[in-house]
N, C-alpha and C. Protein backbone atom coordinates (compact mmCIF):
# COMPACT_ATOMS: atom_id res chain seq x y z
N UNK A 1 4.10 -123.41 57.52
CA UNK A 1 4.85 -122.22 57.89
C UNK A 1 5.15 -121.38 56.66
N UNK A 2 5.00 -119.88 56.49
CA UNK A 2 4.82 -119.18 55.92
C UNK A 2 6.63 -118.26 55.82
N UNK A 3 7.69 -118.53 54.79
CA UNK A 3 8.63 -118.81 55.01
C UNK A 3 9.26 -117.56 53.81
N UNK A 4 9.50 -115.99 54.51
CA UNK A 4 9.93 -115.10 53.75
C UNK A 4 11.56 -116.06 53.21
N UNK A 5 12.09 -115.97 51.82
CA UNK A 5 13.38 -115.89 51.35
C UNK A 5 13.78 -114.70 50.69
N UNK A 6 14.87 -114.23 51.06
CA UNK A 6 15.83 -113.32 50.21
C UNK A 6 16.88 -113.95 49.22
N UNK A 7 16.97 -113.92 47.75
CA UNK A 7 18.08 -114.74 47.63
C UNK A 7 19.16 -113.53 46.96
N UNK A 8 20.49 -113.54 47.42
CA UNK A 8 21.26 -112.70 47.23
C UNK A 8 22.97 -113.16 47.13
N UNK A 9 22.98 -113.64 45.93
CA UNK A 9 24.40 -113.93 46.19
C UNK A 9 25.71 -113.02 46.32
N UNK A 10 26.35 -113.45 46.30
CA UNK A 10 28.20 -112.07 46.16
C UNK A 10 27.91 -111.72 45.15
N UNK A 11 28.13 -112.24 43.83
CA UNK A 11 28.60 -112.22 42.98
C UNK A 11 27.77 -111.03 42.04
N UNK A 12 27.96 -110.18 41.04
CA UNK A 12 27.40 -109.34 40.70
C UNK A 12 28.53 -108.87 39.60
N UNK A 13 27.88 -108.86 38.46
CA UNK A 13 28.74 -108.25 37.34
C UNK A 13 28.08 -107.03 36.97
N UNK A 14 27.35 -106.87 36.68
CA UNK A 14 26.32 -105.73 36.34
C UNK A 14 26.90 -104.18 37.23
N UNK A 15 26.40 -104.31 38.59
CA UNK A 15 26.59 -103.95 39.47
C UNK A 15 27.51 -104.55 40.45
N UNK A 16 28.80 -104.27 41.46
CA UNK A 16 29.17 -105.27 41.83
C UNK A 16 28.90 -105.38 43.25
N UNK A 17 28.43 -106.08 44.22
CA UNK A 17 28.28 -105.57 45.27
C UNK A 17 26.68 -105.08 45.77
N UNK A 18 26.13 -105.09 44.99
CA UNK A 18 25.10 -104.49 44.76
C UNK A 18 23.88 -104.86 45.74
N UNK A 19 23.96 -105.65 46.69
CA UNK A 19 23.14 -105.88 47.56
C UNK A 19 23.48 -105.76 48.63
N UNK A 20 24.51 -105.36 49.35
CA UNK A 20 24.89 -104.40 50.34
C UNK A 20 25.17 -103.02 50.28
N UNK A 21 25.29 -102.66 48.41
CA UNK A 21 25.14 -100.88 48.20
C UNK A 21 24.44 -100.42 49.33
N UNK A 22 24.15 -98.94 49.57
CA UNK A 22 23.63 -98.06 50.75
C UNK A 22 22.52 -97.66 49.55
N UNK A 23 21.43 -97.65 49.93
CA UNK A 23 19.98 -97.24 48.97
C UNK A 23 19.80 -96.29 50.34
N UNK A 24 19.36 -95.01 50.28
CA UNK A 24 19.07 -93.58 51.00
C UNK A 24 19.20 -94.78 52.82
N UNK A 25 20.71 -94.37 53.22
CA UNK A 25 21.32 -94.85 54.25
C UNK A 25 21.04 -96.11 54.98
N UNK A 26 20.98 -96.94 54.05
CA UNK A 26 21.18 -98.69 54.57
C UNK A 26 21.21 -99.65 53.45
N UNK A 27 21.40 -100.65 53.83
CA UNK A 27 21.86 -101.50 52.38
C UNK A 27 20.74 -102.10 51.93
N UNK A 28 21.21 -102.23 50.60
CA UNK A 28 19.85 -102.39 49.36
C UNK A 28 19.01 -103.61 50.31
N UNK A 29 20.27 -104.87 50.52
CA UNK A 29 19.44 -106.01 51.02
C UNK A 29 18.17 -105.85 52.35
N UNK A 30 18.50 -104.71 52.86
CA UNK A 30 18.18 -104.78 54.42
C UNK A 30 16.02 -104.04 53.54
N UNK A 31 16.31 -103.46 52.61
CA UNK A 31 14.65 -103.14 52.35
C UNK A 31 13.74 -103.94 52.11
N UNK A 32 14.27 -105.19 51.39
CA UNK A 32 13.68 -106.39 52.02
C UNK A 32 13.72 -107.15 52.79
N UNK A 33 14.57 -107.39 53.48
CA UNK A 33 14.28 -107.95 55.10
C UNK A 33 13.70 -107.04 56.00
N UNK A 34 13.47 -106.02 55.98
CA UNK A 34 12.89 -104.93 56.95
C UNK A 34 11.05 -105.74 55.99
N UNK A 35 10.78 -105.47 54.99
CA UNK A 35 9.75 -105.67 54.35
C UNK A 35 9.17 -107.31 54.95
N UNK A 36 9.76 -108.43 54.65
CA UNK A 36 9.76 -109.78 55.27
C UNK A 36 9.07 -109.50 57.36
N UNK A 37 10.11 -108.79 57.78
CA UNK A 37 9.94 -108.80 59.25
C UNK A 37 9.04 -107.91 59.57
N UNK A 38 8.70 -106.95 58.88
CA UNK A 38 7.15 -106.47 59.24
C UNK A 38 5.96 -106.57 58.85
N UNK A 39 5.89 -108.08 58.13
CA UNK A 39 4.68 -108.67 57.32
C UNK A 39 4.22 -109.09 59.10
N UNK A 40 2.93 -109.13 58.74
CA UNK A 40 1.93 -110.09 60.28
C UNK A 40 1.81 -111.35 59.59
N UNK A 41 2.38 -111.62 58.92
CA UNK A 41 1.69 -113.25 58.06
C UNK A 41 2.95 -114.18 57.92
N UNK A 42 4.09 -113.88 58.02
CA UNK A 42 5.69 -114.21 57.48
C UNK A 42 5.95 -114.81 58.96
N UNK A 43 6.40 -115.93 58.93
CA UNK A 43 6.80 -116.56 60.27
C UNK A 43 8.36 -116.67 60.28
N UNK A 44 9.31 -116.64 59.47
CA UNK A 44 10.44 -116.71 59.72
C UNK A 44 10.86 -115.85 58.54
N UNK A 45 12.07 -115.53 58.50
CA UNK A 45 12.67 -114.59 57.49
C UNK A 45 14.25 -115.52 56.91
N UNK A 46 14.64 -115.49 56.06
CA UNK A 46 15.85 -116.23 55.65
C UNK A 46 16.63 -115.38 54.69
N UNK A 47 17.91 -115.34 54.66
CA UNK A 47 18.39 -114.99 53.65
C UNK A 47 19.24 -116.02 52.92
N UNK A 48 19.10 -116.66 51.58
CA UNK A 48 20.09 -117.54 51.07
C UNK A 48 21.13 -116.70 50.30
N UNK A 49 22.81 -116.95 50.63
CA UNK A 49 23.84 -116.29 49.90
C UNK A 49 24.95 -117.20 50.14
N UNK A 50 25.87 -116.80 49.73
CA UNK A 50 27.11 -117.91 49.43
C UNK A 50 28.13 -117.11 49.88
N UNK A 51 27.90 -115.30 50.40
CA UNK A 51 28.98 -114.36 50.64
C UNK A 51 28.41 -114.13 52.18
N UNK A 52 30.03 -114.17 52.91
CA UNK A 52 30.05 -113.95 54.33
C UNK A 52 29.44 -112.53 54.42
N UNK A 53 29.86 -111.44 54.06
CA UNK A 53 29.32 -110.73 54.16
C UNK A 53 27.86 -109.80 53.73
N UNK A 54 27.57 -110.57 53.29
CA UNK A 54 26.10 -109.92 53.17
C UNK A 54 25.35 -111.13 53.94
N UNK A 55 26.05 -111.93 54.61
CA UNK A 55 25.21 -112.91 55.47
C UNK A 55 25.21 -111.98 56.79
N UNK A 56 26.60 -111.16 57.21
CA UNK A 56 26.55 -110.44 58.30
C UNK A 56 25.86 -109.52 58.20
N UNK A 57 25.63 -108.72 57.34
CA UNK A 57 24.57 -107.43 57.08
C UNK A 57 23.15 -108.30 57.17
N UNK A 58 22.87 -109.37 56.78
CA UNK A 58 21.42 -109.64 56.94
C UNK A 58 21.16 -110.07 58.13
N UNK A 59 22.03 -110.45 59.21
CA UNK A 59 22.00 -110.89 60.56
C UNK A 59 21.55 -109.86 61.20
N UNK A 60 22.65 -108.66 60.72
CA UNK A 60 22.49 -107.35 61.60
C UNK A 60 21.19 -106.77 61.57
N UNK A 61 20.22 -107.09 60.67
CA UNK A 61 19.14 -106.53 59.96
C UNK A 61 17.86 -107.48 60.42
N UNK A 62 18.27 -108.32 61.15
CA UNK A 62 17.17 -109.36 61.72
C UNK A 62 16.86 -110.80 60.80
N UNK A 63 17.55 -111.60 59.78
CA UNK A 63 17.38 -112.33 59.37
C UNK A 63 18.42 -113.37 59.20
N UNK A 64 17.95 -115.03 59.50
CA UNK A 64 18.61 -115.61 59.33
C UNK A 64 19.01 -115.92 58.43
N UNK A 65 20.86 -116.35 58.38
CA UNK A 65 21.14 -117.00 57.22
C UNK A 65 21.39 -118.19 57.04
N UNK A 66 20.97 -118.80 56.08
CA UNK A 66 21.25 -120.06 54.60
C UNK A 66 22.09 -120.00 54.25
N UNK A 67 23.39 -120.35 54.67
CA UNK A 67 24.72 -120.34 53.31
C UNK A 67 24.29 -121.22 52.49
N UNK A 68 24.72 -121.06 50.91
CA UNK A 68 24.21 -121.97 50.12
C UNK A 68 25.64 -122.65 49.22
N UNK A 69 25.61 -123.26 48.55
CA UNK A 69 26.71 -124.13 48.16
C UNK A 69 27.51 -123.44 46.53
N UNK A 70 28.51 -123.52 46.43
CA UNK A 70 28.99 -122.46 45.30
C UNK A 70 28.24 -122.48 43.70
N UNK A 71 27.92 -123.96 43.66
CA UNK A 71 27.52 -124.10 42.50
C UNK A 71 25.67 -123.56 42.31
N UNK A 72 24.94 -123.24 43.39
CA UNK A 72 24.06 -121.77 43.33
C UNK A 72 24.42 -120.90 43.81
N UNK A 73 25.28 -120.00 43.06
CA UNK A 73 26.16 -118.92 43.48
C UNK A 73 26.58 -118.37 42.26
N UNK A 74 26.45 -119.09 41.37
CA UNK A 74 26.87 -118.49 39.81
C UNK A 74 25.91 -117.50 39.10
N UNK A 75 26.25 -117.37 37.98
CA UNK A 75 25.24 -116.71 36.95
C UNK A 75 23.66 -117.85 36.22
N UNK A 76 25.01 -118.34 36.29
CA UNK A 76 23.54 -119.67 36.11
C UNK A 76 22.58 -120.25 36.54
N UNK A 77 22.57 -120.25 37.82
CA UNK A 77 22.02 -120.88 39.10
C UNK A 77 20.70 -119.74 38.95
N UNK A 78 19.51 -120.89 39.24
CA UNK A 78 17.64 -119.94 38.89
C UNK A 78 17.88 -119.66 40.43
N UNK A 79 16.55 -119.13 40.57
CA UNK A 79 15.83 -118.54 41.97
C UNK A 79 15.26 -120.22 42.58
N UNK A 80 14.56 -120.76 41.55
CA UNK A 80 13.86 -121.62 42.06
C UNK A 80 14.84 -123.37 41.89
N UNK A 81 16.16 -122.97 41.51
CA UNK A 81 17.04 -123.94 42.08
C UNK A 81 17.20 -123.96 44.03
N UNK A 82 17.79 -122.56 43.86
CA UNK A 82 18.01 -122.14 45.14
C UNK A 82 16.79 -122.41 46.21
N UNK A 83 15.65 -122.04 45.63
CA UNK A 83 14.81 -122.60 46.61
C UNK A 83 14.57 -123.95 47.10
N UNK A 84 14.86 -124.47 46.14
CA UNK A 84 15.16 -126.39 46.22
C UNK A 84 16.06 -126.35 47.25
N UNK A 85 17.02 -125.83 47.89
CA UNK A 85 17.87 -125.93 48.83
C UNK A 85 17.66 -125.40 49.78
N UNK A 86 16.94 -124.54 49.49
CA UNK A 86 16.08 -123.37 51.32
C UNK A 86 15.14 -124.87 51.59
N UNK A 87 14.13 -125.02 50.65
CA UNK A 87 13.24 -126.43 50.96
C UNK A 87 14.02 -127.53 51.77
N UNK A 88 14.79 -127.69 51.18
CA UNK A 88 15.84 -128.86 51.96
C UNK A 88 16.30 -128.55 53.50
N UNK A 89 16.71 -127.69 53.54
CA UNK A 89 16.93 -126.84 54.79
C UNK A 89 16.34 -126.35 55.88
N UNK A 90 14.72 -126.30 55.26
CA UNK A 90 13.87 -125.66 55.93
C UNK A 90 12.79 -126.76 55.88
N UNK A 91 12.72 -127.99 56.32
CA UNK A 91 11.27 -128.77 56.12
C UNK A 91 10.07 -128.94 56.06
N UNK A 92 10.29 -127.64 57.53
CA UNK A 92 8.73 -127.48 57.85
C UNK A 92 7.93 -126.04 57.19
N UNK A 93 8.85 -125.65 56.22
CA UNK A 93 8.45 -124.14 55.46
C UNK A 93 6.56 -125.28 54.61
N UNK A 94 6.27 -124.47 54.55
CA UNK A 94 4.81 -124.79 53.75
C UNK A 94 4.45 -123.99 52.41
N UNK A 95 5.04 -122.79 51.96
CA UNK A 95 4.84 -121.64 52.06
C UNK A 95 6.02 -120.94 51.49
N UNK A 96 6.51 -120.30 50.30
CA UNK A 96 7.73 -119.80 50.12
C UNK A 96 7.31 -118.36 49.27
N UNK A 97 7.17 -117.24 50.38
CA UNK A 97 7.61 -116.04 49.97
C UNK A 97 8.67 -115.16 49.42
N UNK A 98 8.83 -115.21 48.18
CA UNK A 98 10.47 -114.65 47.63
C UNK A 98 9.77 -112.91 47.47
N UNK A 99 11.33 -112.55 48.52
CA UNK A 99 11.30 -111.11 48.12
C UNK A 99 12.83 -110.88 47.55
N UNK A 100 12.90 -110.15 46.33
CA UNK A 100 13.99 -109.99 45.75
C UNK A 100 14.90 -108.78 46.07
N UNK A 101 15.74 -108.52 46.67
CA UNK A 101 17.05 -107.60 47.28
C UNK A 101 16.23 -106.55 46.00
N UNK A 102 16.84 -106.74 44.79
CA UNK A 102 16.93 -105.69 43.80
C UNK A 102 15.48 -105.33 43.35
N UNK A 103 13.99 -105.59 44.33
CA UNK A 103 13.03 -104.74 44.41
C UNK A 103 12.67 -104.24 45.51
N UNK A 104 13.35 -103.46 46.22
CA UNK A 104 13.10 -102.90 47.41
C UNK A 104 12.03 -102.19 47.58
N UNK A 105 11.43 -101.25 46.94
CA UNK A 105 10.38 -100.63 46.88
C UNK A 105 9.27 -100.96 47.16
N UNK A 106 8.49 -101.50 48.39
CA UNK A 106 7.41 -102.37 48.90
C UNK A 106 6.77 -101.36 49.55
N UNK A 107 5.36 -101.63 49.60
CA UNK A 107 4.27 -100.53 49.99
C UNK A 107 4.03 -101.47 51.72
N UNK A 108 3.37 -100.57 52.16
CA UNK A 108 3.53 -101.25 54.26
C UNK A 108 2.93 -102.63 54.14
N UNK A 109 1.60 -102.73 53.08
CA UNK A 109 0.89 -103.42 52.71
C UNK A 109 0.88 -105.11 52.28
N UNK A 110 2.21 -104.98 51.37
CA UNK A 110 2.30 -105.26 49.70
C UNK A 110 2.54 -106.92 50.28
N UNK A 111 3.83 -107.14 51.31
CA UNK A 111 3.61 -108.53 51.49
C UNK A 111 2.68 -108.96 51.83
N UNK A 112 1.78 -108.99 52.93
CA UNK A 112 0.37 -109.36 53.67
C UNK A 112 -0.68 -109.02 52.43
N UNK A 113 -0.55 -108.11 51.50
CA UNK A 113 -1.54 -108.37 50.63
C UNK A 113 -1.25 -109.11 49.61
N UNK A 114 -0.38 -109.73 49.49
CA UNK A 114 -0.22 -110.59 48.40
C UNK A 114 -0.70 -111.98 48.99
N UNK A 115 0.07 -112.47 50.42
CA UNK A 115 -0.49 -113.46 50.90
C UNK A 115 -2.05 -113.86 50.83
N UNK A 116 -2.59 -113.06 51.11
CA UNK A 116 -3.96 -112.83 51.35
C UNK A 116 -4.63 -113.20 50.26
N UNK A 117 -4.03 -112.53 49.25
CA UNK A 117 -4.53 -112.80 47.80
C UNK A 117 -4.43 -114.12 47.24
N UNK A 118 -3.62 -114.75 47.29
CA UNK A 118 -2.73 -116.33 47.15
C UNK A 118 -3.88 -117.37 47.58
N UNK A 119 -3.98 -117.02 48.88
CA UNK A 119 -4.53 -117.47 50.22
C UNK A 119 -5.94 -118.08 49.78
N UNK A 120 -6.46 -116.83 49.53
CA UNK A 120 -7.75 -117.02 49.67
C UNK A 120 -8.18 -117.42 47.86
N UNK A 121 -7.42 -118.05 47.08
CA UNK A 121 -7.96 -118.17 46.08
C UNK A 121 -7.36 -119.50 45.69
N UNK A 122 -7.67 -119.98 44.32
CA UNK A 122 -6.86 -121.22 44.27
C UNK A 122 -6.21 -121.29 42.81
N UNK A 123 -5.07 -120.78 43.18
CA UNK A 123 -3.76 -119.96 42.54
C UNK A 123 -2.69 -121.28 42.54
N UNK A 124 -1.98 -121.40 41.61
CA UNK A 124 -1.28 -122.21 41.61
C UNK A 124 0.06 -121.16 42.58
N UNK A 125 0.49 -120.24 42.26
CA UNK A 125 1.08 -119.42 42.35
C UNK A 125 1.01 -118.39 42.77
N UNK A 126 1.94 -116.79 43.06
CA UNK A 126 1.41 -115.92 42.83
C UNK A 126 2.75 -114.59 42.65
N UNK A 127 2.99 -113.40 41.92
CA UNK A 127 3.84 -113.34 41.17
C UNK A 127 3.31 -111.27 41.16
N UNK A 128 3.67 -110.58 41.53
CA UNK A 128 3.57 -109.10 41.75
C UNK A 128 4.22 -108.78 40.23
N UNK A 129 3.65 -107.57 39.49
CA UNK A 129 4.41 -106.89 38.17
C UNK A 129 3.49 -106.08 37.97
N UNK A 130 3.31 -106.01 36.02
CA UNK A 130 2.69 -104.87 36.15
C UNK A 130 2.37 -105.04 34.50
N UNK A 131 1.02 -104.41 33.96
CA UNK A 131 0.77 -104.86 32.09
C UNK A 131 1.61 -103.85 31.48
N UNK A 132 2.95 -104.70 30.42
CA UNK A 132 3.67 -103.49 29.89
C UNK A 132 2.76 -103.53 28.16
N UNK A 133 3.36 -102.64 27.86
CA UNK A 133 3.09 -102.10 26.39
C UNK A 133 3.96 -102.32 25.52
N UNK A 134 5.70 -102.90 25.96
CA UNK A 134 6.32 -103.27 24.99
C UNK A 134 6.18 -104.08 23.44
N UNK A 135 6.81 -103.53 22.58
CA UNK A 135 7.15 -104.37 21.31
C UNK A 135 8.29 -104.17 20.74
N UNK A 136 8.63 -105.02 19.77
CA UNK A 136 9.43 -104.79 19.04
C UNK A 136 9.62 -103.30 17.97
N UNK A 137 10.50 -102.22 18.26
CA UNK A 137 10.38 -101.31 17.01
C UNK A 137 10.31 -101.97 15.54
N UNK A 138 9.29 -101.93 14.77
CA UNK A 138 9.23 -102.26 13.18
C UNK A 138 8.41 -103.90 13.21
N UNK A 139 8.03 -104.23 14.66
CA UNK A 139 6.97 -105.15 14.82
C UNK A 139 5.84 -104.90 14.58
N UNK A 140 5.17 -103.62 14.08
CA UNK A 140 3.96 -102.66 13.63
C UNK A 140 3.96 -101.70 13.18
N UNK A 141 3.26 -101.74 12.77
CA UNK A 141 2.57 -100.21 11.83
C UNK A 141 2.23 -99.06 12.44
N UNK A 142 3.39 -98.26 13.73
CA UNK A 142 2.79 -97.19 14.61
C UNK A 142 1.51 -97.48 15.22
N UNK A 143 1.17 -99.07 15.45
CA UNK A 143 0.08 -98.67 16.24
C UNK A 143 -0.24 -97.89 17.02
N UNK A 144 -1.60 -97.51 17.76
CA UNK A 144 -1.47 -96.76 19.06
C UNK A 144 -1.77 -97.43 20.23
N UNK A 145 -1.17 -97.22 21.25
CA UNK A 145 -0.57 -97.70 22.47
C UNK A 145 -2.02 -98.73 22.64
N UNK A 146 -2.41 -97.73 22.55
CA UNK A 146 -4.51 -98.00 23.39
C UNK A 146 -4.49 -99.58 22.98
N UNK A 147 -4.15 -99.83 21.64
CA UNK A 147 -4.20 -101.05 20.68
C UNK A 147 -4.06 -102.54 20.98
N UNK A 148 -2.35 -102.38 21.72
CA UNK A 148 -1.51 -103.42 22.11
C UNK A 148 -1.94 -103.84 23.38
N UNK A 149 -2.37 -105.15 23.18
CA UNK A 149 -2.72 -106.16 24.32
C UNK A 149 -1.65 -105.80 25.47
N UNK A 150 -0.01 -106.00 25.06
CA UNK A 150 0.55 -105.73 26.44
C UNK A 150 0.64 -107.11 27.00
N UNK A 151 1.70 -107.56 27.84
CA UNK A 151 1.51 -109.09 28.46
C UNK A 151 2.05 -108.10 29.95
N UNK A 152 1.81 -109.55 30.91
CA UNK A 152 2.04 -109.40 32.47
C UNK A 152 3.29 -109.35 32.56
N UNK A 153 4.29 -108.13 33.56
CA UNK A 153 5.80 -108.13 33.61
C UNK A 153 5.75 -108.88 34.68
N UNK A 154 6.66 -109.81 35.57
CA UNK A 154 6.80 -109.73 36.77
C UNK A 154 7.99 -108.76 37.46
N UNK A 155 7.47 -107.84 38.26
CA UNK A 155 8.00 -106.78 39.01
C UNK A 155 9.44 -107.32 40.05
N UNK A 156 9.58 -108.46 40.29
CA UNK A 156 10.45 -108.75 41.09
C UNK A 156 10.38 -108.62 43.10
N UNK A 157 9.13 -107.92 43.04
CA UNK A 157 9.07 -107.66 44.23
C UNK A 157 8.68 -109.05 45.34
N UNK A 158 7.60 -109.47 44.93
CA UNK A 158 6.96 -110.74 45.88
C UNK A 158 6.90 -111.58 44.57
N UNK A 159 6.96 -113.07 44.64
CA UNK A 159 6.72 -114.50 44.62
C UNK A 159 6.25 -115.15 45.98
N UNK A 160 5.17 -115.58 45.10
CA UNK A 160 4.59 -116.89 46.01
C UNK A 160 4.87 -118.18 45.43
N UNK A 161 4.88 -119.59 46.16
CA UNK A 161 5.19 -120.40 45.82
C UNK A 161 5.02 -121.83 46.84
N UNK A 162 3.78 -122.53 46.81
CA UNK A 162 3.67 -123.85 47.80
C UNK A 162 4.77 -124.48 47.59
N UNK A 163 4.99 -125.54 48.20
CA UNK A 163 5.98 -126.41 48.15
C UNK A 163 6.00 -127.43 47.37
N UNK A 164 4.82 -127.84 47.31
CA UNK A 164 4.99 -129.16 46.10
C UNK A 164 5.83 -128.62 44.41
N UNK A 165 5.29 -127.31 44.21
CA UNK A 165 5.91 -126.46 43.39
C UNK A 165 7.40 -126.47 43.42
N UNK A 166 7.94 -126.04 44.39
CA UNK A 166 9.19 -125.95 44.69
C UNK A 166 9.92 -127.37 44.40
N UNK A 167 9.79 -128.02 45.00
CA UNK A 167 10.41 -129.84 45.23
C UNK A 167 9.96 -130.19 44.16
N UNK A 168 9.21 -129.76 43.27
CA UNK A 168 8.67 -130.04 41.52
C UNK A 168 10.01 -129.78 40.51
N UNK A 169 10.50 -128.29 41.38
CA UNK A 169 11.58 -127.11 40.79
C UNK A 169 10.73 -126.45 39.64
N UNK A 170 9.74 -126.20 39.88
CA UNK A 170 8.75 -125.41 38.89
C UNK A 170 8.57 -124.07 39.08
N UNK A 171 9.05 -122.92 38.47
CA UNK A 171 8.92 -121.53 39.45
C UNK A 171 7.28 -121.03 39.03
N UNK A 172 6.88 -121.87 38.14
CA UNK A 172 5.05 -121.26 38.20
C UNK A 172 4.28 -122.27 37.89
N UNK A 173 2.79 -122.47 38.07
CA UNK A 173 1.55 -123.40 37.63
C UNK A 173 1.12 -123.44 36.66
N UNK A 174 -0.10 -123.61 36.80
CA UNK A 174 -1.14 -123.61 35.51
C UNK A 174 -2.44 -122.41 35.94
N UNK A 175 -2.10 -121.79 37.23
CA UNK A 175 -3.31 -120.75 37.24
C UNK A 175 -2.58 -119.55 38.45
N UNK A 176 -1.82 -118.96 37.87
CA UNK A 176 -0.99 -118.06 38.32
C UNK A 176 -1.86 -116.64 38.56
N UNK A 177 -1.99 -116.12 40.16
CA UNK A 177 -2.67 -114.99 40.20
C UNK A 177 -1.44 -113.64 40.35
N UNK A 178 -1.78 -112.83 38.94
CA UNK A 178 -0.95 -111.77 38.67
C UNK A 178 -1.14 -110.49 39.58
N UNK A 179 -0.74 -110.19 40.57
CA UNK A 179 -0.45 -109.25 41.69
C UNK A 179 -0.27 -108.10 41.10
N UNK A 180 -1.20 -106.76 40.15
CA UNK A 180 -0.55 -105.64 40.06
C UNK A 180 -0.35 -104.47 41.06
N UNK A 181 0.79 -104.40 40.90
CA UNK A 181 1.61 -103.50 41.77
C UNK A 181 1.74 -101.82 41.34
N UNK A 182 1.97 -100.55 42.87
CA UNK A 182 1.38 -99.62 42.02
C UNK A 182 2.95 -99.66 41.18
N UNK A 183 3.15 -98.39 40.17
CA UNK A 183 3.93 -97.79 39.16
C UNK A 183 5.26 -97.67 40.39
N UNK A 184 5.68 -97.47 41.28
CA UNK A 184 6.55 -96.99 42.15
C UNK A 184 7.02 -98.17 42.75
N UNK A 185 6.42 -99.20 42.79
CA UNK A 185 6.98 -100.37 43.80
C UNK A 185 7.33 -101.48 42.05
N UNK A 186 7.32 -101.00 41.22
CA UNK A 186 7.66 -101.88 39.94
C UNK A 186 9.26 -101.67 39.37
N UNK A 187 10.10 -100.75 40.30
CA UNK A 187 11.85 -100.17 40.52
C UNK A 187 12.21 -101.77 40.51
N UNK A 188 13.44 -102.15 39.12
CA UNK A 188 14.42 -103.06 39.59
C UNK A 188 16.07 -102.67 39.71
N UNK A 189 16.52 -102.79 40.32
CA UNK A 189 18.02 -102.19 40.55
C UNK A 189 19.02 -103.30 39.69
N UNK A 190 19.50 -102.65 38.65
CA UNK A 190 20.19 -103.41 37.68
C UNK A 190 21.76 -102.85 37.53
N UNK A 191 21.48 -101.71 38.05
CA UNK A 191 22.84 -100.93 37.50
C UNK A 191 22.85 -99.73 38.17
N UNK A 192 24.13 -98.75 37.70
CA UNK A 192 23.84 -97.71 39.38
C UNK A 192 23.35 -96.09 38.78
N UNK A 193 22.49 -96.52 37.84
CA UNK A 193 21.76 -95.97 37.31
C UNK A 193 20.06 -95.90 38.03
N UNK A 194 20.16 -97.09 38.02
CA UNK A 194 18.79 -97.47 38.98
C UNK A 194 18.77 -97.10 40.55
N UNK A 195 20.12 -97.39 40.73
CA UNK A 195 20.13 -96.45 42.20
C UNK A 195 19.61 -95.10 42.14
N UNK A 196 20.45 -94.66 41.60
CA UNK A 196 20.26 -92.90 41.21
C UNK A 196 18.66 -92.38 41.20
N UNK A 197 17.83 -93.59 40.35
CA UNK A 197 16.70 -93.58 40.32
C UNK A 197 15.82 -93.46 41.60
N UNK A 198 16.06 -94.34 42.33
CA UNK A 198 15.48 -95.26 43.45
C UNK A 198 15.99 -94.22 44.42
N UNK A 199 17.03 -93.58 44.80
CA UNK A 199 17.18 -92.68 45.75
C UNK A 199 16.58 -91.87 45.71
N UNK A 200 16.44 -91.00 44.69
CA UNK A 200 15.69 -89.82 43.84
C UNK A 200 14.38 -89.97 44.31
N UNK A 201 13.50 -91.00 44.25
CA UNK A 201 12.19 -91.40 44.27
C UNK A 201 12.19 -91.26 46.14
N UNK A 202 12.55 -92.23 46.85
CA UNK A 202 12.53 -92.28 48.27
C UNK A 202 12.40 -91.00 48.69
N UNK A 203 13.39 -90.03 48.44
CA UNK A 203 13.90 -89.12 49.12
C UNK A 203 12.72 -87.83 48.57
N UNK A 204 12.24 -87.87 47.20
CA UNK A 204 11.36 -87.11 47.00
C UNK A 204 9.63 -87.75 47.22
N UNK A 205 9.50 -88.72 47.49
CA UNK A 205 7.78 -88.95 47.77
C UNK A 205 7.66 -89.28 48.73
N UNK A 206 6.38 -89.76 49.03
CA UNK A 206 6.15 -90.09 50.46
C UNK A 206 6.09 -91.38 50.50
N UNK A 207 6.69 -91.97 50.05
CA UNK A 207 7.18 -93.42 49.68
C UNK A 207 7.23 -94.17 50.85
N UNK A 208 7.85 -93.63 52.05
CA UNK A 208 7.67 -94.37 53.61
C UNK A 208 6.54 -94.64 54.02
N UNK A 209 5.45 -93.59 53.98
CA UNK A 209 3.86 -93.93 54.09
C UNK A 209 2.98 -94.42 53.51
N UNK A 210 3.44 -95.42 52.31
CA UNK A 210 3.29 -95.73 51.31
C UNK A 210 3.01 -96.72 51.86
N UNK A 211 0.88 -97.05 51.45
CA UNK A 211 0.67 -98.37 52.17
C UNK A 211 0.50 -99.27 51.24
């Protein structure tokens, strides 16, 4: 079984609240569960959180919830702890699709093509981002851009992940297939700066038809 997770706890320092914020009139969390429930490949949808209320907003939004236990609920607590406990919860999952609240930006496509991609290859893993160009300022000599190798970001949007992986508590393999994603679906919401961003974008492209 092919087993969308959201993981979204209360807690939020950065931003506070930040996964029931309103992103252009509904809450941040609900763009990935809307994304999860209109995959053709996703057999159940879950949300794991530790806050009543964004368990009721993800109900309202079509997904079940996972309460999860306080001590994954902190700052400390990984993604792929938490999934150790959806696993536990969920036995017959085969299959663990993570879509992350704070990358909402998903093309009609993007889950079912990632599966697909996973699927049909033999991927330990599989992990959506994008090749950055970062360095350190005074790590070079003005190279030019063209120059720098660049490593793989992960975008936050989709994770893939079998189960033996998971019950390993390993969040990646040894032959990880890197999912690039376009420039527009690579938005992470960190701060309400990034909102500002992310509204801006929706409201000006055609971002809904966005396959």
């Amino acid at each position: 079984m092919r087993l969308a997770v959201i993981p979204a706890r209360g807690g939020s320092k950065g931003l506070p609240r930040k996964n029931i914020l309103p992103l252009v009139g509904k809450p941040l969390i609900a763009w990935s569960i809307e994304s999860a429930i209109n995959s053709a490949m996703i057999d159940r949808v879950v949300v794991s959180t530790d806050d009543p209320e964004i368990a009721q907003v993800a109900e309202k939004f079509g997904a079940q919830v996972l309460m999860r236990p306080a001590n994954l609920a902190s700052d400390e607590a990984t993604t792929i702890s938490v999934l150790t406990h959806v696993a536990e919860q969920v036995p017959e999952a085969t299959l663990f699709v993570v879509l992350q609240p704070t990358s909402p930006l998903r093309g009609k496509t993007l889950v079912d093509d990632c599966i697909k991609s996973y699927e049909t290859g033999a991927f330990s893993n599989l992990a959506t981002g994008y090749w950055c160009k970062f360095q350190e300022f005074g790590s070079h000599n003005n190279k030019p851009r063209q120059e720098i190798k660049g490593f793989f970001y992960d975008d936050g949007s989709v994770y893939i992940l079998p189960r033996n992986l998971v019950e390993q508590g390993c969040w990646f393999g040894d032959n990880i297939c890197r999912f690039i994603t376009a420039r527009r679906e690579n938005y992470e919401i960190d701060d309400d700066i990034d909102f500002i961003i992310l509204d801006s974008l929706i409201r000006n492209t055609n971002f809904r038809e966005m396959k």
